[in-house]
C-alpha atoms as a PDB file:
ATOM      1  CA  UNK A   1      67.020  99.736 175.466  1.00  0.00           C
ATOM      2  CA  UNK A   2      66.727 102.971 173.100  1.00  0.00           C
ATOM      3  CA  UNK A   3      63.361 104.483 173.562  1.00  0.00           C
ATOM      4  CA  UNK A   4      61.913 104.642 170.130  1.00  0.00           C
ATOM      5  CA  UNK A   5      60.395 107.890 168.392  1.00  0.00           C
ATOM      6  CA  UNK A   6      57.128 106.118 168.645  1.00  0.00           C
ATOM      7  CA  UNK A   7      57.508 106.269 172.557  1.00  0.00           C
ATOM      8  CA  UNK A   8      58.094 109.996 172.416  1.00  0.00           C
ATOM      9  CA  UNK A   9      54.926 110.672 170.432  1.00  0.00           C
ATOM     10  CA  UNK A  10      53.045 109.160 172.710  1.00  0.00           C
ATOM     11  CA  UNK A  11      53.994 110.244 176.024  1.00  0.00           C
ATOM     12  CA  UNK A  12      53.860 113.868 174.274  1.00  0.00           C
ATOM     13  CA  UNK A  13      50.599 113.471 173.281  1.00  0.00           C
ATOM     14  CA  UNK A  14      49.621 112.448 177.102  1.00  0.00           C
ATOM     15  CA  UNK A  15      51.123 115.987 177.939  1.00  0.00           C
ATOM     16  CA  UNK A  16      48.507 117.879 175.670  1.00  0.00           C
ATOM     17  CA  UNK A  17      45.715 115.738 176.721  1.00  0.00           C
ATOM     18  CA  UNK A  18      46.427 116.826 180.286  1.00  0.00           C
ATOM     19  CA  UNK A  19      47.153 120.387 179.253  1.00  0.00           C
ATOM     20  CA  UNK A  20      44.109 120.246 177.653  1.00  0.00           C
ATOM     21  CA  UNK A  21      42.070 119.152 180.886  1.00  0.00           C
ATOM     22  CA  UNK A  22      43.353 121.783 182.917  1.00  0.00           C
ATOM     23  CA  UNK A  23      42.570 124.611 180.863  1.00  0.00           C
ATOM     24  CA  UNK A  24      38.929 123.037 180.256  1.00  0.00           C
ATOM     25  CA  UNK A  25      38.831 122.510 184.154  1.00  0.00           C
ATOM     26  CA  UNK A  26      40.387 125.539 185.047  1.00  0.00           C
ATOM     27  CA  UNK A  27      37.549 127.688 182.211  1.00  0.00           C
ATOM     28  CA  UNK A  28      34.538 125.235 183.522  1.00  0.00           C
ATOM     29  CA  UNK A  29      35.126 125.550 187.038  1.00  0.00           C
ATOM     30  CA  UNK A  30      36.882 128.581 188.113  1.00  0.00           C
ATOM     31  CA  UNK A  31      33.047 130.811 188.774  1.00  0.00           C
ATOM     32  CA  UNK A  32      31.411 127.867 191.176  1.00  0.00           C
ATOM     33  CA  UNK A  33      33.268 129.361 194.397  1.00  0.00           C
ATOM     34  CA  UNK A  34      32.697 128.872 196.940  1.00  0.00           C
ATOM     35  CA  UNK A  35      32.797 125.216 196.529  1.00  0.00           C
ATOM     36  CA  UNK A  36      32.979 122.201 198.721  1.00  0.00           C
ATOM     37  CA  UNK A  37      34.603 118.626 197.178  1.00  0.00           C
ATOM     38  CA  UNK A  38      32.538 115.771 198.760  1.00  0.00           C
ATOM     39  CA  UNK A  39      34.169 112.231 198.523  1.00  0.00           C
ATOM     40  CA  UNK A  40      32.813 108.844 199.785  1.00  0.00           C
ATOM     41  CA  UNK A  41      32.079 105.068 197.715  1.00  0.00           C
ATOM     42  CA  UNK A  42      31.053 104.325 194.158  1.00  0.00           C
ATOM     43  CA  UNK A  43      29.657 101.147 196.017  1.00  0.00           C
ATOM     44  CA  UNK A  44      27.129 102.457 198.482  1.00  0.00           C
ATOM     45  CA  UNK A  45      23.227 101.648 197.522  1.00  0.00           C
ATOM     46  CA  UNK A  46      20.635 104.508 197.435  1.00  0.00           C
ATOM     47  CA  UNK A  47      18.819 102.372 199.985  1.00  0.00           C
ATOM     48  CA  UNK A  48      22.062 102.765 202.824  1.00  0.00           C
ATOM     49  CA  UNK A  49      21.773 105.325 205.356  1.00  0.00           C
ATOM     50  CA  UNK A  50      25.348 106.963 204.415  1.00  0.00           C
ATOM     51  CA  UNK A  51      23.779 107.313 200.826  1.00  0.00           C
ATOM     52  CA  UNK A  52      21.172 109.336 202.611  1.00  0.00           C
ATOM     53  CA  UNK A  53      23.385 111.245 205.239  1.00  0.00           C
ATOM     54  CA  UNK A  54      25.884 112.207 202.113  1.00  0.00           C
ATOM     55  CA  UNK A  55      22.697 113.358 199.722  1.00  0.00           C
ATOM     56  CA  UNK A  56      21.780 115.164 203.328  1.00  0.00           C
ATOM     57  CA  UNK A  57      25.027 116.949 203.248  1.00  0.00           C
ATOM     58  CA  UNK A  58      25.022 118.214 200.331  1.00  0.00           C
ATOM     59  CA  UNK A  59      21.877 119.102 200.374  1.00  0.00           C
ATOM     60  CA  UNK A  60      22.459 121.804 203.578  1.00  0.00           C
ATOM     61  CA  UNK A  61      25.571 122.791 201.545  1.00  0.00           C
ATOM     62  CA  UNK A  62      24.210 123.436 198.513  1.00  0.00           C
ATOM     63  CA  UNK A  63      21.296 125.600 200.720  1.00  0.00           C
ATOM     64  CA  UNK A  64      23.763 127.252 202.454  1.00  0.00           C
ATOM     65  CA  UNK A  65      25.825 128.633 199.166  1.00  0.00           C
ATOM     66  CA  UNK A  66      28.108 126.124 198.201  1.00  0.00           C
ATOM     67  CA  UNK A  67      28.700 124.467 194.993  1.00  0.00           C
ATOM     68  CA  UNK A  68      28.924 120.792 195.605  1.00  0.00           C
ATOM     69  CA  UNK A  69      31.788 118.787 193.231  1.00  0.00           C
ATOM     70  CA  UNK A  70      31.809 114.954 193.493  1.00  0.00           C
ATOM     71  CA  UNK A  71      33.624 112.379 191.623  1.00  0.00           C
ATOM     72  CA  UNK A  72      30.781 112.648 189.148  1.00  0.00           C
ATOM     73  CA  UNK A  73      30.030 108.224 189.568  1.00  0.00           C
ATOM     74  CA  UNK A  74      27.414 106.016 191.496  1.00  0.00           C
ATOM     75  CA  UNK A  75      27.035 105.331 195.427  1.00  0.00           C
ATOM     76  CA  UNK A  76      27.936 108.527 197.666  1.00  0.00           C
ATOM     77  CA  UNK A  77      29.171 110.663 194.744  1.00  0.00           C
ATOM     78  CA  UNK A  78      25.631 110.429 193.311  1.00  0.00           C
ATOM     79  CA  UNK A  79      23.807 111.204 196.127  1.00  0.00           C
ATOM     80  CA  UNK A  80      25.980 114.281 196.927  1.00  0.00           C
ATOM     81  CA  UNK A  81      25.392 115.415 193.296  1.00  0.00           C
ATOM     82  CA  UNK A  82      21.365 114.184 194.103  1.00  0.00           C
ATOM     83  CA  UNK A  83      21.167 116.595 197.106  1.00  0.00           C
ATOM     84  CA  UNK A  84      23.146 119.417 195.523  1.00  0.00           C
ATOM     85  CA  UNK A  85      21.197 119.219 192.690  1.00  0.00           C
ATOM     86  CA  UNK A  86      17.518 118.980 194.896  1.00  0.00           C
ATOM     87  CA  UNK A  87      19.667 122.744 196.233  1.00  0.00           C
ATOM     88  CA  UNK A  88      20.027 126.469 194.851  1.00  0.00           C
ATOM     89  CA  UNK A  89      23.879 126.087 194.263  1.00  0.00           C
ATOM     90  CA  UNK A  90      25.585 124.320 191.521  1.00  0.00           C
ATOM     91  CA  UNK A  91      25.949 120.261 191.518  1.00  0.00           C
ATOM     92  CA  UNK A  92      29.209 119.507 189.714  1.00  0.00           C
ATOM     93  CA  UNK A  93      30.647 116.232 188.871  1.00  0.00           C
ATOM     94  CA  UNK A  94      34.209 115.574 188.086  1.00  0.00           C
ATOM     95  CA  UNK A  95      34.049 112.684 186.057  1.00  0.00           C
ATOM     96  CA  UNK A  96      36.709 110.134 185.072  1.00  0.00           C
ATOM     97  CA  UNK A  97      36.882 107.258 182.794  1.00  0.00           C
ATOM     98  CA  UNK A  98      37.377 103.829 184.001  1.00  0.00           C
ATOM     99  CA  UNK A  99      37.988 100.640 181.816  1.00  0.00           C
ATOM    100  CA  UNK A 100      35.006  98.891 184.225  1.00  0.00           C
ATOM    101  CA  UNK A 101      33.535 100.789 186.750  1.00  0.00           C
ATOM    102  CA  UNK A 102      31.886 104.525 186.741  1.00  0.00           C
ATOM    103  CA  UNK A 103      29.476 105.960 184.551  1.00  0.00           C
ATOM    104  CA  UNK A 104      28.348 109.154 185.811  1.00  0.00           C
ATOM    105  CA  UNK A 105      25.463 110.217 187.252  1.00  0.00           C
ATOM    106  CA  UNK A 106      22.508 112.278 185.957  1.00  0.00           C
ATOM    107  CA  UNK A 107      22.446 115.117 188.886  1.00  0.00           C
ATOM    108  CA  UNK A 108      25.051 117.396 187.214  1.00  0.00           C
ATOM    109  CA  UNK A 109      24.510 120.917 186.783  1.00  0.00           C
ATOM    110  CA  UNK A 110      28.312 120.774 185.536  1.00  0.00           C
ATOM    111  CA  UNK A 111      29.819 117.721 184.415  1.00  0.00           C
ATOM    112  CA  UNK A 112      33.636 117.206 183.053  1.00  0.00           C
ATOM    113  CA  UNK A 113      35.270 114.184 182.186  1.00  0.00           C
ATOM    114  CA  UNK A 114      38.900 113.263 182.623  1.00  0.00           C
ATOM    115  CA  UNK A 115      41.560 110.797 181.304  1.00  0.00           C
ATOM    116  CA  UNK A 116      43.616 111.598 183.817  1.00  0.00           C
ATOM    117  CA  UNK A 117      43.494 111.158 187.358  1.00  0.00           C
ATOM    118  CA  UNK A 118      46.255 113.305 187.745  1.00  0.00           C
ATOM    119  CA  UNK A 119      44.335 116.508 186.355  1.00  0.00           C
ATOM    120  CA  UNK A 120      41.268 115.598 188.261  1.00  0.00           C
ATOM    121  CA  UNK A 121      42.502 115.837 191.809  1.00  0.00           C
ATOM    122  CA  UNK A 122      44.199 119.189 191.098  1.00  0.00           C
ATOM    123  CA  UNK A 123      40.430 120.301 190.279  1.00  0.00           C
ATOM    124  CA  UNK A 124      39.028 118.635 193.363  1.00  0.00           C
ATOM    125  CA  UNK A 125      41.629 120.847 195.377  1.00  0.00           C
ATOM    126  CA  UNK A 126      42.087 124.428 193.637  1.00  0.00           C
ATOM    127  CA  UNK A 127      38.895 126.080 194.219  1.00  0.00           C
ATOM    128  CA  UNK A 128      37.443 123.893 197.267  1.00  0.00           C
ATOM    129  CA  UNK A 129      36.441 126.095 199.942  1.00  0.00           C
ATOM    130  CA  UNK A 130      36.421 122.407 202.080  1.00  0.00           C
ATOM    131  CA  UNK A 131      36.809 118.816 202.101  1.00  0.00           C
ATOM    132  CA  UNK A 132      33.768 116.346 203.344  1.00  0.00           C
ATOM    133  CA  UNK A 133      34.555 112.995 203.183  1.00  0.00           C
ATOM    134  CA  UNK A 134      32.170 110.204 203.936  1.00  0.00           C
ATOM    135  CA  UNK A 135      32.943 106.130 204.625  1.00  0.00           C
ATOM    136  CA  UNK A 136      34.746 105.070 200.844  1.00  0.00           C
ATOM    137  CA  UNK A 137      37.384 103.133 200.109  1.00  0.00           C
ATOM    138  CA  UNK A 138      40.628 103.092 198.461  1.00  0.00           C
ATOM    139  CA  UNK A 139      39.868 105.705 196.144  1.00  0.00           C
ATOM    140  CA  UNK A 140      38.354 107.756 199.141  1.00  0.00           C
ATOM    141  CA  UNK A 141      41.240 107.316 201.474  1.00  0.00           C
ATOM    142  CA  UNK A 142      43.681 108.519 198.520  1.00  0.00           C
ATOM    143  CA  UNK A 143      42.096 111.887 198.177  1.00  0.00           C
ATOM    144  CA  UNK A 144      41.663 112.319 201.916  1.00  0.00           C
ATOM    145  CA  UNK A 145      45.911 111.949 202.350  1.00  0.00           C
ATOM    146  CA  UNK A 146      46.176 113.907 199.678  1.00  0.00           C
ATOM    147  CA  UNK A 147      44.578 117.143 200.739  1.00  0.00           C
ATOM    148  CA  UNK A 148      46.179 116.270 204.331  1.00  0.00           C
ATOM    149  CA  UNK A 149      49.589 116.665 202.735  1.00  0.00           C
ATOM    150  CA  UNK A 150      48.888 119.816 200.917  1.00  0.00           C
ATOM    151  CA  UNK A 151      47.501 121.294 204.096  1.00  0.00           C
ATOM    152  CA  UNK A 152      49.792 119.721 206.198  1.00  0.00           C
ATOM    153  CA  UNK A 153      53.484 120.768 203.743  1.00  0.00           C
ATOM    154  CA  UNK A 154      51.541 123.870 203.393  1.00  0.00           C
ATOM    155  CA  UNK A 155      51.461 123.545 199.568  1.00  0.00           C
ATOM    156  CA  UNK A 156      48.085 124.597 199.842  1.00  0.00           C
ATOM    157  CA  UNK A 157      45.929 126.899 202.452  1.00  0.00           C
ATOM    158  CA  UNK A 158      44.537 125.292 205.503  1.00  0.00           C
ATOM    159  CA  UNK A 159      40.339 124.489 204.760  1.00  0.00           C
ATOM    160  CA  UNK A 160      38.316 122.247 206.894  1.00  0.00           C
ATOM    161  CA  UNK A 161      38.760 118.845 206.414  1.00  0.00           C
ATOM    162  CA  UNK A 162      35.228 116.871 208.117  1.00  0.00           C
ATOM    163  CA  UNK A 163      35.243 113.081 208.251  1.00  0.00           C
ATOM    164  CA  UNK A 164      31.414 112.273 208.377  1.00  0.00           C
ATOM    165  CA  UNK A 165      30.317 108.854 210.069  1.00  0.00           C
ATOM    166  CA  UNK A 166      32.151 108.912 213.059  1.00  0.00           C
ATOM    167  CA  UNK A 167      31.628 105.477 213.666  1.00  0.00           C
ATOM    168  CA  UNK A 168      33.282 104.462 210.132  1.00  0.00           C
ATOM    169  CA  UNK A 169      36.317 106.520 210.886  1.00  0.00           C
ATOM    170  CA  UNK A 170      37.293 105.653 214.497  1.00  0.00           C
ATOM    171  CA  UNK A 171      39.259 102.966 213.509  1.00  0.00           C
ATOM    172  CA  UNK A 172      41.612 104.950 211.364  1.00  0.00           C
ATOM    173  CA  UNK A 173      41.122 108.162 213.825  1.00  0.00           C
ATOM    174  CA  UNK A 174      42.569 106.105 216.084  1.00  0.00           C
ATOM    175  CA  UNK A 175      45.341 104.158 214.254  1.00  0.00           C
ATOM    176  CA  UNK A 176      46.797 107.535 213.300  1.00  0.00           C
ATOM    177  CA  UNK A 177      46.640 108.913 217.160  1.00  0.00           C
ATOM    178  CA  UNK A 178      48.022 105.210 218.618  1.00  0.00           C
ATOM    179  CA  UNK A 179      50.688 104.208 215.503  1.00  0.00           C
ATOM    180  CA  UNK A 180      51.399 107.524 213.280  1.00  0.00           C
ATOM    181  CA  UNK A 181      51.701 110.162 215.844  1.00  0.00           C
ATOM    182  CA  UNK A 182      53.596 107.411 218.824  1.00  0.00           C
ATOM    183  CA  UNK A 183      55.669 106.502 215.737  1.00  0.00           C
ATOM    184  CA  UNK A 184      56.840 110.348 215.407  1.00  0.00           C
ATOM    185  CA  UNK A 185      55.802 109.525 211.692  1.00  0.00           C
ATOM    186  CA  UNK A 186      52.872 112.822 211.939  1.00  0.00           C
ATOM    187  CA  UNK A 187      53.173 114.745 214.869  1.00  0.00           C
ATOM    188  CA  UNK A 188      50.198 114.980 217.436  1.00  0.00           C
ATOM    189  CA  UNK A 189      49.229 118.726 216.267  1.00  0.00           C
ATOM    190  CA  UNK A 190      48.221 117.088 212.813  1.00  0.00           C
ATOM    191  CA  UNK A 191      45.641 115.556 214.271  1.00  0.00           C
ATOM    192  CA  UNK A 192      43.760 119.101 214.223  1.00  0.00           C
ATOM    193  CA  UNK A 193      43.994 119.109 210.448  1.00  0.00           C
ATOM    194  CA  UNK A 194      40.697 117.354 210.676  1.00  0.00           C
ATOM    195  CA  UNK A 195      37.172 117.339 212.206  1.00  0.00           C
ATOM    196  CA  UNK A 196      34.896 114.508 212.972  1.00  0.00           C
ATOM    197  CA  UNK A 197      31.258 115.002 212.663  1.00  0.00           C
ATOM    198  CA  UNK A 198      27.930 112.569 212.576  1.00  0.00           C
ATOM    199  CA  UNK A 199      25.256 115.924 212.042  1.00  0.00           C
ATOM    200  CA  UNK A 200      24.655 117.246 208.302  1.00  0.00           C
ATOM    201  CA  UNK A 201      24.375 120.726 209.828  1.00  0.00           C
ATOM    202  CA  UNK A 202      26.952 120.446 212.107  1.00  0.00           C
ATOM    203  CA  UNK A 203      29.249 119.962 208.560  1.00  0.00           C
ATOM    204  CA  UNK A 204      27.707 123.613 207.255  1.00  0.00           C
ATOM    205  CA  UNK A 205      28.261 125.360 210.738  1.00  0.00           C
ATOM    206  CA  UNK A 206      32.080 124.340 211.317  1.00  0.00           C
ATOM    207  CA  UNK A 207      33.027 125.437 207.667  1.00  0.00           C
ATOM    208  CA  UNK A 208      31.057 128.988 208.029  1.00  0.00           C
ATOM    209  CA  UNK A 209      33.150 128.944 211.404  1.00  0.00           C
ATOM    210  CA  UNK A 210      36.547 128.266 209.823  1.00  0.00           C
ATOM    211  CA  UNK A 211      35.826 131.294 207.531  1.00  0.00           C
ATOM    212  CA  UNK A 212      34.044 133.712 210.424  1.00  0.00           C
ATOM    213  CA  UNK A 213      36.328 137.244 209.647  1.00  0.00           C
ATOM    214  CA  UNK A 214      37.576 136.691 206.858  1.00  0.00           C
ATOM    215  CA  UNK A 215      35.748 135.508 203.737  1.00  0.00           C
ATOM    216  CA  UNK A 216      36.104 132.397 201.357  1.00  0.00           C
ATOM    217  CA  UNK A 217      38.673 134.172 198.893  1.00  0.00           C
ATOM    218  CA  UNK A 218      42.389 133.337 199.726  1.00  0.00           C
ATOM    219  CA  UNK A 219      44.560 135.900 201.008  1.00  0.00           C
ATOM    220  CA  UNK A 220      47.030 136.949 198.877  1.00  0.00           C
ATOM    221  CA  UNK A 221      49.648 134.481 200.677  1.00  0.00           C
ATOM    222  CA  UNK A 222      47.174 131.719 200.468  1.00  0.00           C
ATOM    223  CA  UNK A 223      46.779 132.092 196.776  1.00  0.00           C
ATOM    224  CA  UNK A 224      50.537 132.102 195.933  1.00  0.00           C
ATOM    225  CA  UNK A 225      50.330 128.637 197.520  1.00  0.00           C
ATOM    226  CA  UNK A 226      47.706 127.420 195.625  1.00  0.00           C
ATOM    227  CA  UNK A 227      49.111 129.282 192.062  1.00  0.00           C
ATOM    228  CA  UNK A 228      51.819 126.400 193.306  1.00  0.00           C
ATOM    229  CA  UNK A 229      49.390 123.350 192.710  1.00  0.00           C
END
């Protein structure tokens, strides 16, 4: 079937609406460095204690120097935008529009809003300094395999990756060690791409550790990479 002249206009105009994301993200976010994106569920209550751990964490990061970006929505996102916000650094939320579910929350020093998923995890990953991720789901899980890809292809430089709530995790911790790595599918030195960690602090310490020597910009070899993205 011919694709009609109508079809072109359209998918054209998608191109400029993304074009036109990046260059707002790229102008909006490129002075919050250091930065660190925090990911976990739209779902969790204010009244669950991984609400309270993640609003925690962000809290000591946002203390310690760090911008904090979140998804921008409800449940984890908004308490990592609550705690950043409570902090001296910059609470940003990187918002996206949904036919049913998120609305974002009101602890934004920065907020942007995207059509486009596709724009909005290039964002999450160009200036983060390092990934927390707390218990989410599907959504969660996505953008944790995605920065493990870049790190691990080496289409981006290597930054801590912490799984917080070790508890939450060790199933999948230990589906990747007993399935992935016997399969040959990831090989067992992946399993260093990521840390596991229960202590708010803890988080703060092992990315300040990562960077010991050498500072938060990339090195020139690092930032070819990420010109890649």
């Amino acid at each position: 079937m011919p694709v009609t002249n109508g079809e072109l206009n359209r998918e054209s105009w998608k191109i400029f609406q993304i074009m036109a994301e990046f260059v707002d993200g790229f102008d909006r976010l490129a002075r919050i460095k250091p930065s660190v994106s925090v990911f976990g569920s739209a779902r969790t209550k204010p009244d669950h204690p991984y609400y309270k751990l993640a609003e925690e964490v962000s809290l000591n990061l946002s203390n310690a120097g760090f911008s904090v970006v979140s998804g921008g929505g409800p449940g984890i996102m908004e308490a990592s935008n609550r705690g950043a916000f409570a902090g001296k650094s910059p609470s940003v939320g990187l918002n996206i529009e949904l036919p049913h579910e998120q609305s974002g929350n009101e602890f934004q020093d920065i907020a942007l809003t995207f059509r486009h998923f596709f724009s909005r995890k290039v964002m999450f990953v160009k200036y983060a300094s390092a990934y927390v991720v707390l218990p989410g789901g599907f959504g969660t899980l996505d953008e944790l395999a995605e920065i493990l890809t870049l790190v691990q292809t080496g289409k981006t430089r290597r930054i801590p990756i912490i799984l917080v709530g070790s508890e939450f995790w060790k199933g999948l911790v230990s589906w990747f060690q007993d399935t992935l790595v016997t399969a040959g599918t990831i090989s067992a030195e992946d399993m260093n791409l990521f840390k596991i960690m229960d202590d708010p602090q803890e988080v703060v310490d092992a990315i300040f550790k990562h960077y010991e020597g050498r500072g938060f910009e990339p090195s020139a070899e690092e930032m070819e990479r990420i010109l890649q993205l």
